[in-house]
N, C-alpha and C. Protein backbone atom coordinates (compact mmCIF):
# COMPACT_ATOMS: atom_id res chain seq x y z
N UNK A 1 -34.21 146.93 131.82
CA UNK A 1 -34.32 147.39 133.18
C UNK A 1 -32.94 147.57 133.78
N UNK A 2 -33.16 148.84 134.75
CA UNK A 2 -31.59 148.96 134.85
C UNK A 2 -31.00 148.03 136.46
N UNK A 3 -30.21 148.01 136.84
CA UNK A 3 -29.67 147.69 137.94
C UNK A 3 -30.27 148.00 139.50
N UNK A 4 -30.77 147.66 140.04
CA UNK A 4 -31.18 148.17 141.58
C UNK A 4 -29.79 148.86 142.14
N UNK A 5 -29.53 149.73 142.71
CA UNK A 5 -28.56 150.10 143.65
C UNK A 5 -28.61 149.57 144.83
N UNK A 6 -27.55 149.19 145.39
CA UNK A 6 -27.58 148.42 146.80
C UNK A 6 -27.17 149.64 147.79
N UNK A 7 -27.69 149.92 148.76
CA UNK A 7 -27.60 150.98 149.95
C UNK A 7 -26.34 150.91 150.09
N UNK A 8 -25.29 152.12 150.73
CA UNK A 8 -24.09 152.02 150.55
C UNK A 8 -23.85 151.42 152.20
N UNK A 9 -24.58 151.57 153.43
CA UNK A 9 -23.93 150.32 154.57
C UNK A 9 -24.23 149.08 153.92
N UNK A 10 -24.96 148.52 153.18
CA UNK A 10 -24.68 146.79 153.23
C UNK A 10 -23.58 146.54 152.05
N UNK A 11 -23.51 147.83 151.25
CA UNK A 11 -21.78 147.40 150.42
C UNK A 11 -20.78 147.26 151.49
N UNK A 12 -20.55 148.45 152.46
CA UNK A 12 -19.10 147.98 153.18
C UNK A 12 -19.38 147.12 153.91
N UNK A 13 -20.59 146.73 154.58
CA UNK A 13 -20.82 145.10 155.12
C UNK A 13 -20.23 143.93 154.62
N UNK A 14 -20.58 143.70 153.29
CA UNK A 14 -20.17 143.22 152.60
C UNK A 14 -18.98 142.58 152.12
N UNK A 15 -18.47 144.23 151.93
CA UNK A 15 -16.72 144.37 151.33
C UNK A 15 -16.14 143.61 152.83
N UNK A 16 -16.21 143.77 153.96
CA UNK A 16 -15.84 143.50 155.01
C UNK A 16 -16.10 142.08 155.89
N UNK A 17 -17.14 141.82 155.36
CA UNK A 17 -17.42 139.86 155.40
C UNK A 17 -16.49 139.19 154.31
N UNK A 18 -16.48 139.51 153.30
CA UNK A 18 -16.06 138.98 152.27
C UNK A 18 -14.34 138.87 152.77
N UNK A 19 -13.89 139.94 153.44
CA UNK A 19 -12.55 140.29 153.43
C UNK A 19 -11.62 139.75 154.64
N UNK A 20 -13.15 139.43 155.41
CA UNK A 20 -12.82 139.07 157.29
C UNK A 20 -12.66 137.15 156.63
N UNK A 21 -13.50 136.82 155.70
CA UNK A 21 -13.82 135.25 155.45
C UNK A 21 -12.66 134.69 154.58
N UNK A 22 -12.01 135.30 153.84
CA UNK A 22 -11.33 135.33 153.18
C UNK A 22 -9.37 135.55 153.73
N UNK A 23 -9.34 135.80 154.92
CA UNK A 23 -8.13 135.90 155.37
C UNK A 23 -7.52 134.48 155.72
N UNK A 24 -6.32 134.66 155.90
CA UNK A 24 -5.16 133.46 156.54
C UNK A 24 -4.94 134.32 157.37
N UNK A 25 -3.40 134.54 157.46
CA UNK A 25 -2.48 134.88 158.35
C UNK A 25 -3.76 136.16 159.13
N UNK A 26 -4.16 136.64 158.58
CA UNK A 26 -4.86 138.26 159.25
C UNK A 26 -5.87 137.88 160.50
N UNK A 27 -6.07 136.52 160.67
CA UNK A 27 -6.94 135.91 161.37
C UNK A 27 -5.98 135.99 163.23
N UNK A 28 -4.89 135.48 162.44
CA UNK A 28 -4.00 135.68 163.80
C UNK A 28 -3.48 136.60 163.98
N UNK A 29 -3.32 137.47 163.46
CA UNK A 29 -2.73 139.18 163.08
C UNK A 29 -3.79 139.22 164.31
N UNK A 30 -5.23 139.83 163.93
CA UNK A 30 -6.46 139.82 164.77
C UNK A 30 -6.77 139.58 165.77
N UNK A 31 -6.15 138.17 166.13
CA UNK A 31 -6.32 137.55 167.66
C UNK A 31 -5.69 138.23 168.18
N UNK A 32 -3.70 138.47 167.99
CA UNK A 32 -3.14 139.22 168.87
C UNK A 32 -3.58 140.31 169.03
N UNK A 33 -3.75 141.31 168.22
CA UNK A 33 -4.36 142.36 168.28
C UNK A 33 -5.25 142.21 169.80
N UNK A 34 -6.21 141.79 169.91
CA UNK A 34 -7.30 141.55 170.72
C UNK A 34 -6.59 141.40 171.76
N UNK A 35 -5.95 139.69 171.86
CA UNK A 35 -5.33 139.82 173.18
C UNK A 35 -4.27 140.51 173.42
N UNK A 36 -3.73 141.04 172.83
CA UNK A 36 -3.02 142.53 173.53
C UNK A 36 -4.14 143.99 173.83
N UNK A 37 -4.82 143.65 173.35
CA UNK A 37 -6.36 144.70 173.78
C UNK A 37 -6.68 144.18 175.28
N UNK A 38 -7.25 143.04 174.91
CA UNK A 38 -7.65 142.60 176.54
C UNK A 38 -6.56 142.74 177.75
N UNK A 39 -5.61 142.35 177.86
CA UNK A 39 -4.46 142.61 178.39
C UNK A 39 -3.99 143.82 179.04
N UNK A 40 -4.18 144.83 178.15
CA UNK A 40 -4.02 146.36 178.29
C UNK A 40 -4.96 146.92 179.36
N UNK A 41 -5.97 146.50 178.63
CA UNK A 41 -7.26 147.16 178.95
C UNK A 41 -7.70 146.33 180.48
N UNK A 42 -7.75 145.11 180.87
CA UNK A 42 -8.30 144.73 181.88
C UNK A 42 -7.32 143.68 183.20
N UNK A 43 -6.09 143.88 182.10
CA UNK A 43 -5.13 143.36 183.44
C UNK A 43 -4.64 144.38 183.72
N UNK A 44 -3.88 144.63 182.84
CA UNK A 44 -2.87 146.23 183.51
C UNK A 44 -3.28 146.98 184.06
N UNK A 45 -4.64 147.36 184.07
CA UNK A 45 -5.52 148.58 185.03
C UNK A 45 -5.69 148.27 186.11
N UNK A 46 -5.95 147.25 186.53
CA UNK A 46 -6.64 146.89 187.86
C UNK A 46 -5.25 146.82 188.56
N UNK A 47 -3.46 146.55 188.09
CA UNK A 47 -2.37 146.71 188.77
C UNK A 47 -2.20 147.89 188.78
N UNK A 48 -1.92 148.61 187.83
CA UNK A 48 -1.43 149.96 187.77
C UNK A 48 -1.82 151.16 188.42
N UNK A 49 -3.84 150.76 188.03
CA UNK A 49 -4.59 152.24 188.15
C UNK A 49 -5.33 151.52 189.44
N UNK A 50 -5.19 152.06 190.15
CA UNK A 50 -6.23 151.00 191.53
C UNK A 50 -6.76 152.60 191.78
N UNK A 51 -8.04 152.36 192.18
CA UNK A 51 -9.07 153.28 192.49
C UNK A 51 -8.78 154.46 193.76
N UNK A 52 -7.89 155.40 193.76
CA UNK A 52 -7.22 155.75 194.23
C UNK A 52 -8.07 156.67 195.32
N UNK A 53 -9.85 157.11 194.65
CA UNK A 53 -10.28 157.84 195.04
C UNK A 53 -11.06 157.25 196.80
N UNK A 54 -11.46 155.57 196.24
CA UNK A 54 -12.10 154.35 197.36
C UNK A 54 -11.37 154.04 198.24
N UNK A 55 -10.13 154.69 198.34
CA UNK A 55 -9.09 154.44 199.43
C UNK A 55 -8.92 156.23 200.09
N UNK A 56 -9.33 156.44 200.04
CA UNK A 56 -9.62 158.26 200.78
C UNK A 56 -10.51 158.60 200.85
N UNK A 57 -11.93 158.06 200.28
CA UNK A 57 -12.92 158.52 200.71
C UNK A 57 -14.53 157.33 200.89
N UNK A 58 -15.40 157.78 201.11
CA UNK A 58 -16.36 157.09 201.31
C UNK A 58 -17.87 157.22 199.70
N UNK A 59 -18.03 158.71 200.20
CA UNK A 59 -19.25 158.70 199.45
C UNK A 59 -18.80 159.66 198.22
N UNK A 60 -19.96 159.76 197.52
CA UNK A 60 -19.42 160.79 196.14
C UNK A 60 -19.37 162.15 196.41
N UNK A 61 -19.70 162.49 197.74
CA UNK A 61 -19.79 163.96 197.87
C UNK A 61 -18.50 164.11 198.09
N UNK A 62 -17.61 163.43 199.39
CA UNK A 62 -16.42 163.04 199.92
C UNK A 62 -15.58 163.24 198.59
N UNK A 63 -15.93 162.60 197.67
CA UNK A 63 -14.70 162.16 196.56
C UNK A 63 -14.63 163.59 195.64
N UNK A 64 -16.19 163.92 195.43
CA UNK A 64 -15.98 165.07 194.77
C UNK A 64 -15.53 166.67 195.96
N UNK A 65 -15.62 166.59 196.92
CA UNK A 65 -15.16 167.57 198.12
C UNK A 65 -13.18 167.58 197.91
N UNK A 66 -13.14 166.26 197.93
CA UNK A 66 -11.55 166.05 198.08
C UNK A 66 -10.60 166.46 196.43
N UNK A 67 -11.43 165.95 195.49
CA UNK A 67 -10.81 166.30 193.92
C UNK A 67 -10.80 168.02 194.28
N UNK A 68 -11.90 168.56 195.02
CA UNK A 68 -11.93 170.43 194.63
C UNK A 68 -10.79 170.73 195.59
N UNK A 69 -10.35 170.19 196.32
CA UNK A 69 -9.31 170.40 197.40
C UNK A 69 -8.23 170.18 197.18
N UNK A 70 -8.04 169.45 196.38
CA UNK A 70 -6.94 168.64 195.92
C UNK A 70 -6.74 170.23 194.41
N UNK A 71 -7.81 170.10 193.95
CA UNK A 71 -7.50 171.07 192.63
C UNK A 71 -6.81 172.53 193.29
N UNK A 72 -8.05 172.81 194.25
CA UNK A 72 -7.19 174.22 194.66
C UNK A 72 -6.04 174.16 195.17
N UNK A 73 -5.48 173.45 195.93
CA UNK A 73 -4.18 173.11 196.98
C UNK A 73 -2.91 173.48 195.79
N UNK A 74 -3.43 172.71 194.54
CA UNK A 74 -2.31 172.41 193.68
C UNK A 74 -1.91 173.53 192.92
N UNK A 75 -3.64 174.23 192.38
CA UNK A 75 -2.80 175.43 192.13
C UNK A 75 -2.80 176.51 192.33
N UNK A 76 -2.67 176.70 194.25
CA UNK A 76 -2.34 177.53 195.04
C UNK A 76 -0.39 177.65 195.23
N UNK A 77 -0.27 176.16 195.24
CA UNK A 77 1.40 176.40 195.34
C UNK A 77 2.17 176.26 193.91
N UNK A 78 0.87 176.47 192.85
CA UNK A 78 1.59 176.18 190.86
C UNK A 78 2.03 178.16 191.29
N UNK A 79 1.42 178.78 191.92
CA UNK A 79 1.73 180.23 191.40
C UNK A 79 2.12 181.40 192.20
């Protein structure tokens, strides 16, 4: 009898448990990774990118009225 074939997602499942269980150093490689992910992603935004649109307007019509105003204005004086 020959061999069953195993579906090819639970091989890279697999290859990838085996490879995640099996690390040292890559474990902390990983963490930083992450917390420089988290960091990026949910401190720096809320300083950098502040909601620029909730400070000029009210409702979504407002916000989307002001982006078309804002678009034409800009490239009325691009040309």
């Amino acid at each position: 009898m020959g061999k069953e074939k195993t579906p090819f997602l639970i091989t890279v499942f697999r290859f990838y448990r085996d490879g995640f269980r099996s690390m040292t150093i890559g474990r902390t490689l990983w963490a930083i990774i992450l917390i420089k992910l988290f960091i990026m992603f949910a401190i720096i935004r809320v300083f950098f990118f502040p909601d620029f649109l909730k400070t000029k307007t009210d409702s979504d019509q407002d916000k989307s009225e002001y982006v078309g105003n804002e678009l034409i204005q800009r490239n009325n004086t691009n040309n």
